[in-house]
N, C-alpha and C. Protein backbone atom coordinates (compact mmCIF):
# COMPACT_ATOMS: atom_id res chain seq x y z
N UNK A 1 0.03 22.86 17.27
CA UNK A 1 0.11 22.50 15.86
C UNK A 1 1.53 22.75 15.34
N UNK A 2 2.19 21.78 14.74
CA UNK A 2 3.73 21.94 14.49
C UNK A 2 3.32 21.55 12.68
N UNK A 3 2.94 22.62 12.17
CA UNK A 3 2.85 22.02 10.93
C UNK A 3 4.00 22.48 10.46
N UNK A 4 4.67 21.56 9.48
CA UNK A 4 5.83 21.69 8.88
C UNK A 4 5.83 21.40 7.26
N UNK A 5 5.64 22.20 6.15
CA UNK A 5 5.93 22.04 5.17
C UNK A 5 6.79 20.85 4.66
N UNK A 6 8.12 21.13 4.97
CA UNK A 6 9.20 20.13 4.56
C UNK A 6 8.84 18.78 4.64
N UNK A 7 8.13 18.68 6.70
CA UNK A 7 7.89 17.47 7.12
C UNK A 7 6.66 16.83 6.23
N UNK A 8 5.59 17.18 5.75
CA UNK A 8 4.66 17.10 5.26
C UNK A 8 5.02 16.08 3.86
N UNK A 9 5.74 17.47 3.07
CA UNK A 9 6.20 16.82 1.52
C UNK A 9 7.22 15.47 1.80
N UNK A 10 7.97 15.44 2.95
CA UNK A 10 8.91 14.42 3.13
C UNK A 10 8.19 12.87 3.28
N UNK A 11 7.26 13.08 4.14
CA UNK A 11 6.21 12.05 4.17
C UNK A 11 5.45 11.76 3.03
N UNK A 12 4.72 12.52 2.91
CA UNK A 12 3.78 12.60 1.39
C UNK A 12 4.75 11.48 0.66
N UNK A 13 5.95 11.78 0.38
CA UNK A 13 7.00 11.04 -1.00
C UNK A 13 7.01 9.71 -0.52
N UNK A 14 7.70 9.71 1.05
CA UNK A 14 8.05 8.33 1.58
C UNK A 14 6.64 7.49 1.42
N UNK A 15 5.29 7.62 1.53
CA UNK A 15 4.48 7.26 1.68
C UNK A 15 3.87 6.98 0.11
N UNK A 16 4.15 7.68 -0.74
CA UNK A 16 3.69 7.38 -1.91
C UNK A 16 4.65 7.05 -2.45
N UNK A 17 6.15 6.71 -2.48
CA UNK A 17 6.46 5.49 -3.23
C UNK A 17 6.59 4.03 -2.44
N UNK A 18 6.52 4.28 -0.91
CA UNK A 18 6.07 2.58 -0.26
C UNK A 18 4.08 2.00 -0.93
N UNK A 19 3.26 3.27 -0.41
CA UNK A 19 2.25 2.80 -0.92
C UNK A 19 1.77 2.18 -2.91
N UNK A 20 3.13 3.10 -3.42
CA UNK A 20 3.25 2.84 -4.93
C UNK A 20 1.88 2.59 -5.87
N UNK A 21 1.70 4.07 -5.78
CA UNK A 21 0.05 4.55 -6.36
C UNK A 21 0.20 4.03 -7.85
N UNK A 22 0.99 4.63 -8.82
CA UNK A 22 1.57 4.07 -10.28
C UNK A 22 1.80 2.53 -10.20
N UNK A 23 2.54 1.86 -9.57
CA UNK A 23 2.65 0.42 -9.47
C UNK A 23 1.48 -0.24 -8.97
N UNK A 24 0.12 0.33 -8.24
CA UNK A 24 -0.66 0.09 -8.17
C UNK A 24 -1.63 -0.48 -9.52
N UNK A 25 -1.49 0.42 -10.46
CA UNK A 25 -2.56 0.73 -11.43
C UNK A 25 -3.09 -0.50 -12.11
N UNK A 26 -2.09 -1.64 -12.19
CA UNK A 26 -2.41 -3.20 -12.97
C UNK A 26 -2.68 -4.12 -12.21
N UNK A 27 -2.91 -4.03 -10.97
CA UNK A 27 -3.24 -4.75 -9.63
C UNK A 27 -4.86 -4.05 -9.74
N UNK A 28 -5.23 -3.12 -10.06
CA UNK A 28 -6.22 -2.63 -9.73
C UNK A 28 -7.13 -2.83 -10.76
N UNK A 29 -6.81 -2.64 -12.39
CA UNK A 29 -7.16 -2.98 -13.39
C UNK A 29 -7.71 -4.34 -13.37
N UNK A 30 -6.72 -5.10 -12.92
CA UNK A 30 -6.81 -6.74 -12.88
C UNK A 30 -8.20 -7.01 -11.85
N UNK A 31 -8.18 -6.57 -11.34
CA UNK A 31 -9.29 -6.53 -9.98
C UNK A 31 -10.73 -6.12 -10.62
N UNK A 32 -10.43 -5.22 -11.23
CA UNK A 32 -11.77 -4.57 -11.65
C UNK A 32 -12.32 -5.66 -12.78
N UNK A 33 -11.46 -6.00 -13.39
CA UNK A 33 -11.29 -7.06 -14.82
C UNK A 33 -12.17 -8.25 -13.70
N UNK A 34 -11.68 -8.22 -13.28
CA UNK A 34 -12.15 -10.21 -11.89
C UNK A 34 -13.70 -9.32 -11.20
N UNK A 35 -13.71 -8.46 -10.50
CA UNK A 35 -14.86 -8.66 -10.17
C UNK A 35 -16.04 -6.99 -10.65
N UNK A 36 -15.64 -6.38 -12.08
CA UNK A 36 -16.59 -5.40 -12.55
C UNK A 36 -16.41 -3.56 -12.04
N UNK A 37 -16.54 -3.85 -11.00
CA UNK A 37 -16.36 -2.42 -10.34
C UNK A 37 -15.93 -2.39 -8.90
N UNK A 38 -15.52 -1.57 -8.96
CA UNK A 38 -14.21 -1.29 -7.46
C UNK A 38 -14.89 0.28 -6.83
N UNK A 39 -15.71 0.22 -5.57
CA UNK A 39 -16.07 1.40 -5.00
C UNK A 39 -15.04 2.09 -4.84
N UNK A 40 -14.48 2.82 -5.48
CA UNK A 40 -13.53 3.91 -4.97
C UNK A 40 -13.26 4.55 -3.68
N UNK A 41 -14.75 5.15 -3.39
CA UNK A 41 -14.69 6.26 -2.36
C UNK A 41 -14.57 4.93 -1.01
N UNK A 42 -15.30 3.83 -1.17
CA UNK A 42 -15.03 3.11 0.14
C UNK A 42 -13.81 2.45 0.37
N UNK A 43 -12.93 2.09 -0.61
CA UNK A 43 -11.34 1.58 -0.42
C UNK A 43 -10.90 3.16 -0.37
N UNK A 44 -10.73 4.26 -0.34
CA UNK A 44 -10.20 4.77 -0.28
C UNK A 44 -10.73 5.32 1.65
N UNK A 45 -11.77 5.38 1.87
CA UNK A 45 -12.27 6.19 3.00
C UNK A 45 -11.56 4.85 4.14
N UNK A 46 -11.56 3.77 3.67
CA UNK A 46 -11.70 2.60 4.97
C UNK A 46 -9.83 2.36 5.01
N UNK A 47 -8.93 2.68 3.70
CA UNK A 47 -7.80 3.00 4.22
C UNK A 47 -7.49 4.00 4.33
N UNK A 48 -8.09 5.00 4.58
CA UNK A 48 -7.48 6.23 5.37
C UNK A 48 -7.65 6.23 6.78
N UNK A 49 -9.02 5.75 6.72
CA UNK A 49 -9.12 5.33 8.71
C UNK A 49 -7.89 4.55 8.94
N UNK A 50 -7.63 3.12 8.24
CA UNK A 50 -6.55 2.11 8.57
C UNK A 50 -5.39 2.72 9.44
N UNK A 51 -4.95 3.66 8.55
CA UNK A 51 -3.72 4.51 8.46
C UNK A 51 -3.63 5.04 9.60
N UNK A 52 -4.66 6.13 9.62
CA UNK A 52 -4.56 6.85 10.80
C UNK A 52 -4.66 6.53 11.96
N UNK A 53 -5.45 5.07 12.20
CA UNK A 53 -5.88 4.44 12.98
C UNK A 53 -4.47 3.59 13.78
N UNK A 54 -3.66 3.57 12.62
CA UNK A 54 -2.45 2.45 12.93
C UNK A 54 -1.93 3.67 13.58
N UNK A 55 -2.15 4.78 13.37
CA UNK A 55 -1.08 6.02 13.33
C UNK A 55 -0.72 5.81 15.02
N UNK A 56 -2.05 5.85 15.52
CA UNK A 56 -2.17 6.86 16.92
C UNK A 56 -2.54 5.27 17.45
N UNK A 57 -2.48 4.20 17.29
CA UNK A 57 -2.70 2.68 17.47
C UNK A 57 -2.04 1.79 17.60
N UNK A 58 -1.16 1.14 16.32
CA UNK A 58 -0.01 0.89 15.98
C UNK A 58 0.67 0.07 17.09
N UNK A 59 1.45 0.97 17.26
CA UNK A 59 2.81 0.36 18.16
C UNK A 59 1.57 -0.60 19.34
N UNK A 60 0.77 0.50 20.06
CA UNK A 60 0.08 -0.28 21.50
C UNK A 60 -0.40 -1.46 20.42
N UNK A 61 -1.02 -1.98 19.97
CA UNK A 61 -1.44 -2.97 19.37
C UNK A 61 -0.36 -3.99 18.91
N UNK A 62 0.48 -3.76 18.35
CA UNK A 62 1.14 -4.77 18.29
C UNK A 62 1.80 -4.81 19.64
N UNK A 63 2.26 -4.18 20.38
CA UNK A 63 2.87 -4.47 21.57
C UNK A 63 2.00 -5.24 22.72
N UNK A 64 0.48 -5.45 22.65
CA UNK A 64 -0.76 -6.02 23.22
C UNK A 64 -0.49 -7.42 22.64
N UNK A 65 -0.04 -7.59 21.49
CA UNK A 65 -0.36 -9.20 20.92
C UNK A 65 0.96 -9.80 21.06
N UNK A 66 2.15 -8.77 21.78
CA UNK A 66 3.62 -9.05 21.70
C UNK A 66 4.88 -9.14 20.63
N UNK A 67 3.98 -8.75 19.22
CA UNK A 67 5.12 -8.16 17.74
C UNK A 67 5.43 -7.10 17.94
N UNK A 68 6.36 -7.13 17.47
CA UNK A 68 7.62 -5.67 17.59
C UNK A 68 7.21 -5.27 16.34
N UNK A 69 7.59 -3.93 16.08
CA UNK A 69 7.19 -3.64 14.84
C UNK A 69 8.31 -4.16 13.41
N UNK A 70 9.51 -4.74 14.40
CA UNK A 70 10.26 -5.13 13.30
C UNK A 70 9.51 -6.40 12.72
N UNK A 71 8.94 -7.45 13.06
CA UNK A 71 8.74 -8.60 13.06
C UNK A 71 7.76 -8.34 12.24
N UNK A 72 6.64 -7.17 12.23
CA UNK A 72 5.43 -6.73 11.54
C UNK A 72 5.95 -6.57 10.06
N UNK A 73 6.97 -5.59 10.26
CA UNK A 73 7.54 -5.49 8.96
C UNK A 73 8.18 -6.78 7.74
N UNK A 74 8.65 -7.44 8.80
CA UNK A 74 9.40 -9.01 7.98
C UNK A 74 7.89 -9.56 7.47
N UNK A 75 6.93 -9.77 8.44
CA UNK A 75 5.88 -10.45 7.58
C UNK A 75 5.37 -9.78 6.72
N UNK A 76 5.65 -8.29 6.58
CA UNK A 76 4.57 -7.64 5.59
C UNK A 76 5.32 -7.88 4.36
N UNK A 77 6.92 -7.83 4.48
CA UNK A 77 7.87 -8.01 3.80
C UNK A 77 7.55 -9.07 2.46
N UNK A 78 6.73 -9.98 3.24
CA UNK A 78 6.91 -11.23 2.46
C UNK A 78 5.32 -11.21 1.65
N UNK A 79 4.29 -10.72 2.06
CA UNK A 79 3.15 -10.44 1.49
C UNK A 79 3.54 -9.51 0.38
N UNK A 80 4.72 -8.54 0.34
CA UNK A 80 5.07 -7.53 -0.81
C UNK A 80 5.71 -8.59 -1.76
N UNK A 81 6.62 -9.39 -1.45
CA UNK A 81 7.33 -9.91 -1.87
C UNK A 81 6.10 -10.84 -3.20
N UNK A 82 5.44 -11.64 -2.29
CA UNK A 82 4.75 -12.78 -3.27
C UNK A 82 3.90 -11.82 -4.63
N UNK A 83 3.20 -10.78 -3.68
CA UNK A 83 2.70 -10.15 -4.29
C UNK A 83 3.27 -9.46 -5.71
N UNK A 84 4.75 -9.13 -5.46
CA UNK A 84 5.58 -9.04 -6.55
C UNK A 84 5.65 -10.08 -7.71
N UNK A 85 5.57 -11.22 -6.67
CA UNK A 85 6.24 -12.59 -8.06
C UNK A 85 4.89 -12.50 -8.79
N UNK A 86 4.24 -12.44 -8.33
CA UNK A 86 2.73 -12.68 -9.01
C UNK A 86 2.76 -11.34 -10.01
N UNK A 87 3.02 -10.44 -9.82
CA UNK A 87 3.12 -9.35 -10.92
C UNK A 87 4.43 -9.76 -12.16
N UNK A 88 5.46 -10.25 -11.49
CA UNK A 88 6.73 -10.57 -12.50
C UNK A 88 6.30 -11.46 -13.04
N UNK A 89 6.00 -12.61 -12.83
CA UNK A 89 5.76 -14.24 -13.76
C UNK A 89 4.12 -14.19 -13.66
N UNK A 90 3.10 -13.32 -13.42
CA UNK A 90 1.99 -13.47 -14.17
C UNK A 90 1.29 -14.69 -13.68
N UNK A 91 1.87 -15.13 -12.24
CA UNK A 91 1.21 -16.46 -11.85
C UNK A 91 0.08 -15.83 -11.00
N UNK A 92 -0.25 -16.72 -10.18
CA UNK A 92 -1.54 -16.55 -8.83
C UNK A 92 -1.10 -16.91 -8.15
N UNK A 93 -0.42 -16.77 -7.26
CA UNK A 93 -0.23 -16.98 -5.41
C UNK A 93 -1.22 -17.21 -4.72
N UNK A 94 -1.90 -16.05 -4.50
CA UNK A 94 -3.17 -15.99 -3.57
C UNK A 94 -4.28 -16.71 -4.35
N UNK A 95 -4.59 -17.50 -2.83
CA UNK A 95 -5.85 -18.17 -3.28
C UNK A 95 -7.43 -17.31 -3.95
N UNK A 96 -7.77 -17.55 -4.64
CA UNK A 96 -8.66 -16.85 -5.82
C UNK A 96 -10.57 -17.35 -4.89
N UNK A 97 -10.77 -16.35 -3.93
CA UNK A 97 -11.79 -16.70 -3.54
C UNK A 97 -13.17 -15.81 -4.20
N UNK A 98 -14.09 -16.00 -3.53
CA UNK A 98 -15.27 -15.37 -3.88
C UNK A 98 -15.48 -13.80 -4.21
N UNK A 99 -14.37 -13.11 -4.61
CA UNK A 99 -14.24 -11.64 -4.07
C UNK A 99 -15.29 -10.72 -5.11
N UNK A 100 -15.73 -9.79 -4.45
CA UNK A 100 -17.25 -8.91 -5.28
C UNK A 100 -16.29 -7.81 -4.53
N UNK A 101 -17.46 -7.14 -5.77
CA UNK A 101 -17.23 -5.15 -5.32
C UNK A 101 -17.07 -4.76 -3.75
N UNK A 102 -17.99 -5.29 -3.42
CA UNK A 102 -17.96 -4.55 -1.82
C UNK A 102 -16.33 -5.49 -1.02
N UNK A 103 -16.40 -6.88 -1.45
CA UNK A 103 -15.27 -6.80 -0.65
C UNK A 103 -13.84 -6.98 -1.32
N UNK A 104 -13.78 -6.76 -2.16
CA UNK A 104 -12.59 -6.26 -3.30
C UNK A 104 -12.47 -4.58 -2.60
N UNK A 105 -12.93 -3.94 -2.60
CA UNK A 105 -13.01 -2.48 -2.53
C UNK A 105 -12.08 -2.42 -0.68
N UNK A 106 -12.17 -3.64 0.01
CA UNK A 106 -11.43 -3.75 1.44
C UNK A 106 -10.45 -4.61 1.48
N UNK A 107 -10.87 -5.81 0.99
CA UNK A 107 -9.38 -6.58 0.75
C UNK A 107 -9.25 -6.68 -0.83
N UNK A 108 -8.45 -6.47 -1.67
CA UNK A 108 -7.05 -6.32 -0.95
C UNK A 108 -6.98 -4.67 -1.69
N UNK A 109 -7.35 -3.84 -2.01
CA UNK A 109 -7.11 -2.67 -2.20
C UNK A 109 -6.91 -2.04 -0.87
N UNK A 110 -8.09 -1.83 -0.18
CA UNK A 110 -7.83 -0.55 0.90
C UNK A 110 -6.58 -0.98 1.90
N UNK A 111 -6.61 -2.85 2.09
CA UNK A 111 -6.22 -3.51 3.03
C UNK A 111 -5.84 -4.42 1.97
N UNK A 112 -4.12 -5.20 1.49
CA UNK A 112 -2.80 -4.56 1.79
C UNK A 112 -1.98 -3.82 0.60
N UNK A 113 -2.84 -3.45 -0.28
CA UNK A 113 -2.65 -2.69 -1.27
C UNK A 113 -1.82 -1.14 -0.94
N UNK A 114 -3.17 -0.21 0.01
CA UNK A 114 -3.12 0.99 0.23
C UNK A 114 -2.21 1.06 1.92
N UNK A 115 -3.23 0.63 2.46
CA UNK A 115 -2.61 0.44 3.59
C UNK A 115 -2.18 -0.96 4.51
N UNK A 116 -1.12 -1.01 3.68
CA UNK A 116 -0.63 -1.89 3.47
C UNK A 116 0.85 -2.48 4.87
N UNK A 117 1.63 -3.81 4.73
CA UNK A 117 2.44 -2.95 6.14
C UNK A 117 3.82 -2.82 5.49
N UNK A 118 4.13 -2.28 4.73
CA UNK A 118 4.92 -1.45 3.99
C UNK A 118 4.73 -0.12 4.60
N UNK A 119 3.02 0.17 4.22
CA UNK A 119 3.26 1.56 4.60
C UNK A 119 2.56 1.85 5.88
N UNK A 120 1.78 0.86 6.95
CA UNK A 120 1.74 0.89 7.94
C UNK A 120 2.74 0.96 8.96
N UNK A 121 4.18 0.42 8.51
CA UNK A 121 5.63 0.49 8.94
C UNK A 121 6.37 1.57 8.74
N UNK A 122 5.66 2.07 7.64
CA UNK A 122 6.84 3.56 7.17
C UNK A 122 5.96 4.36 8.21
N UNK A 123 4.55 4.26 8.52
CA UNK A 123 3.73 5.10 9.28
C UNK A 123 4.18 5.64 10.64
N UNK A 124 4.52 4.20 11.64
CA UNK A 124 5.04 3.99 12.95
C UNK A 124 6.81 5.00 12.77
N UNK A 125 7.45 4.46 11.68
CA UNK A 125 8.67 5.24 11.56
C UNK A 125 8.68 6.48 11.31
N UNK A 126 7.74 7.19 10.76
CA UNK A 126 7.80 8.61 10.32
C UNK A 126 7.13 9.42 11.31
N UNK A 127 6.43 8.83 12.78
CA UNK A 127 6.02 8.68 13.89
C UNK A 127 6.72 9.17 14.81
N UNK A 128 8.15 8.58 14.92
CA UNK A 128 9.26 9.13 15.37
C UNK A 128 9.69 10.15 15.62
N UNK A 129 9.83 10.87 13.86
CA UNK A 129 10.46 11.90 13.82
C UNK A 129 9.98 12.36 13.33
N UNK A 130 8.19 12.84 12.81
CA UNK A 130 7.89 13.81 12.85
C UNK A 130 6.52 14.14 13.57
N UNK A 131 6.15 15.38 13.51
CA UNK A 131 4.75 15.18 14.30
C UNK A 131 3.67 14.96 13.92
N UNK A 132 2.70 14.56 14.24
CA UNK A 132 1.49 13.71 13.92
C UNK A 132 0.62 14.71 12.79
N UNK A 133 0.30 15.89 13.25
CA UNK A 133 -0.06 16.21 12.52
C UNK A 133 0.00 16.53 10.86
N UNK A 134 1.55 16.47 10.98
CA UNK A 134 2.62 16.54 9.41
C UNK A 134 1.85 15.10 8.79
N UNK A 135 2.17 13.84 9.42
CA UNK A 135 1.83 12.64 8.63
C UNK A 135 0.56 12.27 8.49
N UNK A 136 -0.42 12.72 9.23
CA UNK A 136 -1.85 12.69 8.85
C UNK A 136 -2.19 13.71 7.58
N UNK A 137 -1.95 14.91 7.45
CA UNK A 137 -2.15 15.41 6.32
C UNK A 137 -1.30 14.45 4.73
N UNK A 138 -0.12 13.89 5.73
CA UNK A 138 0.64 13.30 4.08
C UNK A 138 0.06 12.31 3.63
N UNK A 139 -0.95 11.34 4.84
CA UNK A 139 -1.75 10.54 4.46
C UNK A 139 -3.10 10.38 3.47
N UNK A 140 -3.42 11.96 4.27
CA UNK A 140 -4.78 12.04 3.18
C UNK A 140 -4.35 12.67 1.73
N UNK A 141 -3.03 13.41 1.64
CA UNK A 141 -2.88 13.33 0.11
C UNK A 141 -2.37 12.34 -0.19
N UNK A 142 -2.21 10.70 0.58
CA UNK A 142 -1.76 10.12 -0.69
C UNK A 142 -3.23 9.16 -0.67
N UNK A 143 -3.62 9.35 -0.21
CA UNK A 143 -5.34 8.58 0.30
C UNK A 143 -5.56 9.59 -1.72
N UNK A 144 -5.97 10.62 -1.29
CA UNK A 144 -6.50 11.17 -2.39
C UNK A 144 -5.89 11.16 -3.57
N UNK A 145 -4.55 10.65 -3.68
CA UNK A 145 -4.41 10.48 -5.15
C UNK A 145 -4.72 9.18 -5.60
N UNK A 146 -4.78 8.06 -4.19
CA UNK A 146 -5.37 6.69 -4.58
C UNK A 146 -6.37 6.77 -4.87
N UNK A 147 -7.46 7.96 -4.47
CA UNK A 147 -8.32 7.82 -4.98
C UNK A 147 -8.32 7.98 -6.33
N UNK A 148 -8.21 9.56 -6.69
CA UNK A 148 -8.23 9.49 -8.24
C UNK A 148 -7.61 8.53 -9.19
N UNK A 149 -6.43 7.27 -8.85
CA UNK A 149 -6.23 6.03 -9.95
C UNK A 149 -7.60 5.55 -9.55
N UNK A 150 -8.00 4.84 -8.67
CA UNK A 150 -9.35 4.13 -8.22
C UNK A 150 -10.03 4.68 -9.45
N UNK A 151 -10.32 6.01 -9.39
CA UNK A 151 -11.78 6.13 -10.22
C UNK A 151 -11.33 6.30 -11.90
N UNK A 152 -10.48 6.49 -12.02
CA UNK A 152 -9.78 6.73 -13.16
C UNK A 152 -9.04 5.13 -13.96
N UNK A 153 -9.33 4.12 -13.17
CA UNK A 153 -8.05 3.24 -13.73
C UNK A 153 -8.76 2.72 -14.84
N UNK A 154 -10.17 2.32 -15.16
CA UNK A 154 -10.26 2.25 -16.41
C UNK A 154 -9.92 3.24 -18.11
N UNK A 155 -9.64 4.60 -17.51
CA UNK A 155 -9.68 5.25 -18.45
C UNK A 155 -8.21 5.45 -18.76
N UNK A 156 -7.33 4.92 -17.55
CA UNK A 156 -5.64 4.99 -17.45
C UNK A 156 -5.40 3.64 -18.43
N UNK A 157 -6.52 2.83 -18.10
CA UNK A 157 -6.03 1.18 -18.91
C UNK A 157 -6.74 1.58 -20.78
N UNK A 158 -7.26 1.99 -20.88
CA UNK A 158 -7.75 2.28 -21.79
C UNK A 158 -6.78 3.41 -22.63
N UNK A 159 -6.33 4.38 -22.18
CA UNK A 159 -4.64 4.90 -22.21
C UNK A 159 -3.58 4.49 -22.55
N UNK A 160 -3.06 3.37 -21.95
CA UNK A 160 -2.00 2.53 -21.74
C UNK A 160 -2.27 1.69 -22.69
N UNK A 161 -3.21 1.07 -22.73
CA UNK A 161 -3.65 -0.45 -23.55
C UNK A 161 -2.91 -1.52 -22.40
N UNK A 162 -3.26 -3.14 -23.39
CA UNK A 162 -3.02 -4.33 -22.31
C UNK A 162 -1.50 -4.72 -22.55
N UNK A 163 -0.69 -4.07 -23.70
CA UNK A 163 0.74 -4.07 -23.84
C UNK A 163 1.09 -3.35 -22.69
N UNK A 164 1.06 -2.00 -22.21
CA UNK A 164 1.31 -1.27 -21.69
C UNK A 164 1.19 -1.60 -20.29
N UNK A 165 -0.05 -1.92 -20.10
CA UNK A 165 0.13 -2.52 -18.73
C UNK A 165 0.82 -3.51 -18.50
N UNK A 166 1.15 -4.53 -19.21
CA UNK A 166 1.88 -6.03 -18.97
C UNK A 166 3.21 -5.33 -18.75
N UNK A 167 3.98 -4.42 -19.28
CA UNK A 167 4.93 -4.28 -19.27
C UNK A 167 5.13 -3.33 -17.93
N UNK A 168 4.30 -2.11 -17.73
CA UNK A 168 4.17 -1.20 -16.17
C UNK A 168 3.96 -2.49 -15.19
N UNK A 169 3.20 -3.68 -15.35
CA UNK A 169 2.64 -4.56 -13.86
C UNK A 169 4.40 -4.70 -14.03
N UNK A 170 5.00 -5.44 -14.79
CA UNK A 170 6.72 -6.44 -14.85
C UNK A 170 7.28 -5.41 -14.23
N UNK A 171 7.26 -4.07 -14.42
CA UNK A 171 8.53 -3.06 -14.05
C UNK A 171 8.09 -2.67 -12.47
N UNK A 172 6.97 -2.54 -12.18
CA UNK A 172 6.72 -1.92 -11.01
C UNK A 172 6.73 -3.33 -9.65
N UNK A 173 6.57 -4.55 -10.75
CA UNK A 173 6.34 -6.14 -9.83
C UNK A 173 8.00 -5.98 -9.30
N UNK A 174 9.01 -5.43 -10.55
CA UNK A 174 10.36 -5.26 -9.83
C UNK A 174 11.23 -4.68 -8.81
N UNK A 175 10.04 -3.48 -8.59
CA UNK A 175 10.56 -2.37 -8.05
C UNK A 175 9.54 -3.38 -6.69
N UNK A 176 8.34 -3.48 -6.38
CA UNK A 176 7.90 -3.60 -5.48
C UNK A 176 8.64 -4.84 -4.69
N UNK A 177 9.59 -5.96 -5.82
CA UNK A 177 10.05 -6.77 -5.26
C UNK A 177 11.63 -6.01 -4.83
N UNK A 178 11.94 -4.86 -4.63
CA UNK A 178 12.87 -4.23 -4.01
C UNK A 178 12.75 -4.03 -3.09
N UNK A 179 11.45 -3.21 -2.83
CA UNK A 179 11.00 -2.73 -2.07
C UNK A 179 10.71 -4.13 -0.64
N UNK A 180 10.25 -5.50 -0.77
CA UNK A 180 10.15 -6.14 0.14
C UNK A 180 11.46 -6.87 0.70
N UNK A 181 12.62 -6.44 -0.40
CA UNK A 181 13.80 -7.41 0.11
C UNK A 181 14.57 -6.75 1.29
N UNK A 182 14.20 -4.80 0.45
CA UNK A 182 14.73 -3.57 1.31
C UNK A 182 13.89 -3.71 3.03
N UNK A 183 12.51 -3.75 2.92
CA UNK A 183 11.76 -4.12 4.25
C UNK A 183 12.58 -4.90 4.97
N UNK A 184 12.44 -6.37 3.82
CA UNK A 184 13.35 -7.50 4.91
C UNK A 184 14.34 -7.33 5.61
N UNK A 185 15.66 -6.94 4.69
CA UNK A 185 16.92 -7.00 5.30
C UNK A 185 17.20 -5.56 6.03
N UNK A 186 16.22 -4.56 6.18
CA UNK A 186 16.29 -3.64 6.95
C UNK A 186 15.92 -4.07 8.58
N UNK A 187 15.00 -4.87 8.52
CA UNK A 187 13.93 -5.16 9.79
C UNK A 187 14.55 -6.40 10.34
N UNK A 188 14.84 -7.49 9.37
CA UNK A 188 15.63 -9.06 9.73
C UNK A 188 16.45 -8.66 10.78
N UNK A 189 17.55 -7.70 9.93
CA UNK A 189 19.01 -7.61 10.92
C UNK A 189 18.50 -6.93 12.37
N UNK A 190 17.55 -6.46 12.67
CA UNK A 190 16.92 -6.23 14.22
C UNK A 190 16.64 -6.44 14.81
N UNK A 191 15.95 -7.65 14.43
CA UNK A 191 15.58 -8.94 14.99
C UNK A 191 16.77 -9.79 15.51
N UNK A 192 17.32 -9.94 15.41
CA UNK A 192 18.43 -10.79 15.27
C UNK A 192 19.85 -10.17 16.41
């Protein structure tokens, strides 16, 4: 057991501003708004398996289907990316299918919301250099603070009001669209 404080909190951060629990909150609102109620405990339990699952998984898996993990990252890149415009200009990208509680609560919250490959990528990298056990604990605290927005986001939107959120979805749609250009041109130039 190499538990490491430092390593722990270092992850914990990296992981909760790629997973972006706060920039979450109007993606989630909006969701609940479209289909009523959002199981908490099961988007939160089915991406924590994800996570951990990619943890100790990951690399052999994509290396089985022949993606590098840079290449993983460029495409996730671009799922952050749209996902952004759709928060900045208030449009719809994604096609608007049949989605209910039970499978709202897996796609797209647990799956590419939470664990997402933003932070399925920061996962494999923080893999590296620290030890497993450090990033599994940083996982389940940020698992658990997704949970508490999950169960809380009506009473956060109700807080905020629908000014408040329009303006948190625009600021955080900006930051998240940083966040996929930073993926890109980190992962592109490796490829290459």
């Amino acid at each position: 057991m190499d538990l490491n404080i430092k390593e722990i909190f270092t992850a914990t951060m990296i992981l909760f501003a790629v997973i972006d629990i706060v920039g979450n909150i109007p993606i989630i609102i909006d969701l609940r708004t479209k289909v009523g109620n959002i199981q908490s405990e099961k988007a939160s339990i089915v991406a924590g398996i994800i996570m951990i699952a990619f943890l100790f998984l990951g690399a052999s898996i994509l290396n089985l289907i022949g993606i590098d993990i840079n290449s993983f990252a460029v495409a996730g890149s671009f799922i952050l990316f749209f996902l952004a415009l759709e928060m900045i200009l208030g449009v719809s990208i994604f096609k608007e299918d049949d989605t209910n509680a039970h499978t709202a609560s897996v796609f797209p919250i647990a799956f590419p919301l939470i664990a997402g490959p933003g932070s399925l990528t920061s996962i494999l990298s923080l893999r590296a250099e620290y030890a497993t056990v450090n990033i599994i604990i940083a996982i389940i605290i940020n698992i658990f603070f997704m949970y508490i927005v999950l169960k809380t986001s009506s009473k956060i939107e109700k807080l905020i009001g629908e000014n408040g959120i329009r303006i948190i979805r625009k600021i955080f749609g900006v930051i998240l669209l940083a966040i996929s250009v930073k993926l890109f041109a980190t992962n592109a130039k490796l490829l290459f």
